[in-house]
N, C-alpha and C. Protein backbone atom coordinates (compact mmCIF):
# COMPACT_ATOMS: atom_id res chain seq x y z
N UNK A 1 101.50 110.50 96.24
CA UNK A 1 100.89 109.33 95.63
C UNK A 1 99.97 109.76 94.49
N UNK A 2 100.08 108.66 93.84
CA UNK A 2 98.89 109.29 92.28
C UNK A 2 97.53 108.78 92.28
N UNK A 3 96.85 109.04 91.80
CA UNK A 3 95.22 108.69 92.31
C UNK A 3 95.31 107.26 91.62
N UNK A 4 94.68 106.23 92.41
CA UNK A 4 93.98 105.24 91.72
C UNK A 4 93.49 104.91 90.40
N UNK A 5 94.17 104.50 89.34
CA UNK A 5 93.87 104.40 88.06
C UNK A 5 93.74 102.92 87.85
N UNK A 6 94.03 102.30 88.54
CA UNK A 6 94.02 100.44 88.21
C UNK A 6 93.14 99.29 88.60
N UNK A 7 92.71 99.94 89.97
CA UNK A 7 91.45 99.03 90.58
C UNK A 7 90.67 99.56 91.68
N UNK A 8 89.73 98.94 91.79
CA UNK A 8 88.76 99.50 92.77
C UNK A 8 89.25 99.86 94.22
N UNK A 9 90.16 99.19 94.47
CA UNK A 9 90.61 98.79 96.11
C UNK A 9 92.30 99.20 95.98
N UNK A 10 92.31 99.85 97.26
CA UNK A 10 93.87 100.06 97.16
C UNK A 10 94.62 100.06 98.65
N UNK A 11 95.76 100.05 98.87
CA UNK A 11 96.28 100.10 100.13
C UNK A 11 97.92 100.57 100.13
N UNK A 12 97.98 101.17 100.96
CA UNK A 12 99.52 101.85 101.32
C UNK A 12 100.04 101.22 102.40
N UNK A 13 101.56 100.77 102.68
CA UNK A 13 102.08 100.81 103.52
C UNK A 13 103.33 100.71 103.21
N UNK A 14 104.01 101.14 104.71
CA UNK A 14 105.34 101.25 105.08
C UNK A 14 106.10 100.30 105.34
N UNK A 15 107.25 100.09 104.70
CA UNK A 15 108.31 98.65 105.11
C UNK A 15 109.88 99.87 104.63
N UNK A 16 110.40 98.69 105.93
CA UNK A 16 111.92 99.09 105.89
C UNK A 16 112.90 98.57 104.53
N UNK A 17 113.74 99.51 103.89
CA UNK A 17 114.95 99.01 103.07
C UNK A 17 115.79 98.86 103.69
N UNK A 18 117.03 98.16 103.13
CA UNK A 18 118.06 97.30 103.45
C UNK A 18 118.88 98.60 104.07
N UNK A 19 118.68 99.78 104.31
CA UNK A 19 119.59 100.88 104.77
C UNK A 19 118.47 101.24 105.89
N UNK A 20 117.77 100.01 106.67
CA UNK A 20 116.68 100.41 107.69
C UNK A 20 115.97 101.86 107.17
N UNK A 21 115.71 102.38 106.38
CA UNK A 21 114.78 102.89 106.43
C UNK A 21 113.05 103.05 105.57
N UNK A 22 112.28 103.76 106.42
CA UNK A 22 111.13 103.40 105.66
C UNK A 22 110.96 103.91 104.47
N UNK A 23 110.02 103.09 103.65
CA UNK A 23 109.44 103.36 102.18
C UNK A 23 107.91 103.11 102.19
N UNK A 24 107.37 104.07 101.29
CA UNK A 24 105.94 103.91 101.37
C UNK A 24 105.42 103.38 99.78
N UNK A 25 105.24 102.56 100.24
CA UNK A 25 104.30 101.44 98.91
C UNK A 25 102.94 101.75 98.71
N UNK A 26 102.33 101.18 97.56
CA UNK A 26 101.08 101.09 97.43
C UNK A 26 100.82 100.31 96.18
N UNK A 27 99.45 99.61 96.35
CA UNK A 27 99.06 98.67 95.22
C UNK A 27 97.75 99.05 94.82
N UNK A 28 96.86 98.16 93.80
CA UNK A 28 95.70 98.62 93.77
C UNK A 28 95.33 97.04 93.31
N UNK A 29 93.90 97.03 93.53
CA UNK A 29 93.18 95.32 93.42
C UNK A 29 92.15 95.53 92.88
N UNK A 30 91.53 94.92 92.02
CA UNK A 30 90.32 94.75 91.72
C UNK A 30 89.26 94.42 92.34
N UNK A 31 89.48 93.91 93.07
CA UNK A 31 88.64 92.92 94.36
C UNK A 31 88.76 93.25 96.08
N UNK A 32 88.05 93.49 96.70
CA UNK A 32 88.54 93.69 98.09
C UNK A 32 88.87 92.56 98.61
N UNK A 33 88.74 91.66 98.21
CA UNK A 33 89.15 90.14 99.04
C UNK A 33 90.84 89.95 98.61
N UNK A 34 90.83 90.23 96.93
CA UNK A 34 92.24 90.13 96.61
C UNK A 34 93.05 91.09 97.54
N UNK A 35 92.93 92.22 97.97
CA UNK A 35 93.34 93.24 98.88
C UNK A 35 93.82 92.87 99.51
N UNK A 36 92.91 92.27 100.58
CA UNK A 36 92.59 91.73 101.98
C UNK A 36 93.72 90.58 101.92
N UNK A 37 93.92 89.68 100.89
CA UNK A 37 94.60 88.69 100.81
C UNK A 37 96.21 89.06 100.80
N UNK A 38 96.20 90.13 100.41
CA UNK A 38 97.85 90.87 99.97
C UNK A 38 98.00 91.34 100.94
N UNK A 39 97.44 92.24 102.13
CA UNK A 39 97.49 92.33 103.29
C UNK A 39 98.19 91.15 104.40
N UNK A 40 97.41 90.16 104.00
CA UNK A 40 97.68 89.31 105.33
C UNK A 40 99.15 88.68 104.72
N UNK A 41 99.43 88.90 103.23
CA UNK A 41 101.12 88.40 103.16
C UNK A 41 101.70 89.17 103.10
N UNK A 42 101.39 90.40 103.34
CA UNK A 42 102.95 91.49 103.35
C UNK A 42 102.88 91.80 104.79
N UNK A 43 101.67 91.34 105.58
CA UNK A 43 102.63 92.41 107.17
C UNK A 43 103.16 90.93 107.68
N UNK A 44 103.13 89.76 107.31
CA UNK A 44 104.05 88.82 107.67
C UNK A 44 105.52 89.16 107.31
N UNK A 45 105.76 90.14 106.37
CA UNK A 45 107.60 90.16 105.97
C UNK A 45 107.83 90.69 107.26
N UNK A 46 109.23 90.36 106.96
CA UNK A 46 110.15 90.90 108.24
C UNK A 46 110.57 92.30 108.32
N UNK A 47 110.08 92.91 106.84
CA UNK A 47 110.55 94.51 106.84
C UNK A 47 109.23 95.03 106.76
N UNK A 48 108.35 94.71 107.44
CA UNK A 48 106.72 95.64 107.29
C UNK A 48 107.44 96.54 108.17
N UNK A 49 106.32 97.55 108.05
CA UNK A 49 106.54 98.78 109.74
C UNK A 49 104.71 98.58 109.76
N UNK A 50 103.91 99.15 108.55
CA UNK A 50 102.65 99.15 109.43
C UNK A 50 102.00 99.71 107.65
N UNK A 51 100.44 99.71 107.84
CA UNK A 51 99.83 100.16 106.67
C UNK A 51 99.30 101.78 106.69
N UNK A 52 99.41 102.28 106.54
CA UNK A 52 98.95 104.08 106.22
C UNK A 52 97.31 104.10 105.54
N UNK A 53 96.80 103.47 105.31
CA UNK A 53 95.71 103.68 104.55
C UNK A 53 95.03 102.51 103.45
N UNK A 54 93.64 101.91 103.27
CA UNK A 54 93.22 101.24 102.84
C UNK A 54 91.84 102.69 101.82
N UNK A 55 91.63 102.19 100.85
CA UNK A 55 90.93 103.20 100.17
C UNK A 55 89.85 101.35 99.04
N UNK A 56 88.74 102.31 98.76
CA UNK A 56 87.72 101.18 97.73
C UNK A 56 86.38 102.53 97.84
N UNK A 57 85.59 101.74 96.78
CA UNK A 57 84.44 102.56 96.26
C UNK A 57 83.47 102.90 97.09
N UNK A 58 83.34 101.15 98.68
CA UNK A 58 82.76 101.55 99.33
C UNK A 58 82.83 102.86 100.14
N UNK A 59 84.15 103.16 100.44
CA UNK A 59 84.63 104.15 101.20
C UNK A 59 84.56 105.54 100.37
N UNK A 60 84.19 105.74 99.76
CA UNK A 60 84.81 106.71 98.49
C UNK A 60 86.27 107.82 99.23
N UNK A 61 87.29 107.00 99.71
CA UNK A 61 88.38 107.13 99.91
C UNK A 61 89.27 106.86 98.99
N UNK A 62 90.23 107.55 98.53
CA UNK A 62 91.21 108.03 97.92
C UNK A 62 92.34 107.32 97.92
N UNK A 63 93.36 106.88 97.04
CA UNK A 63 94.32 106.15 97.53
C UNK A 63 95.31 107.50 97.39
């Protein structure tokens, strides 16, 4: 993964492709609420598996 260049807040996770297997995503947000909000609509898909990591300034965690 490449470091965070786009927004304060970031998150990874894993969802299945159409050949069942996993892929690891990641986004970045400006906002932790916008985050938080993209969260609660992607582990509703039917191809989530699970999230790997949430990263922001509070944390000084890494995406």
């Amino acid at each position: 993964m490449t470091q965070n260049t786009t927004g304060d807040w970031g998150v990874r996770w894993f969802e299945f492709n159409r050949q069942d297997q996993p892929v690891q995503k990641a986004r970045y947000f400006r906002t932790r609420e916008a985050m938080e909000r993209f969260m609660d609509k992607v582990q509703d898909k039917d191809n989530f598996y699970r999230f790997e990591a949430t990263c922001g300034w509070a944390t000084e965690a890494r995406c």
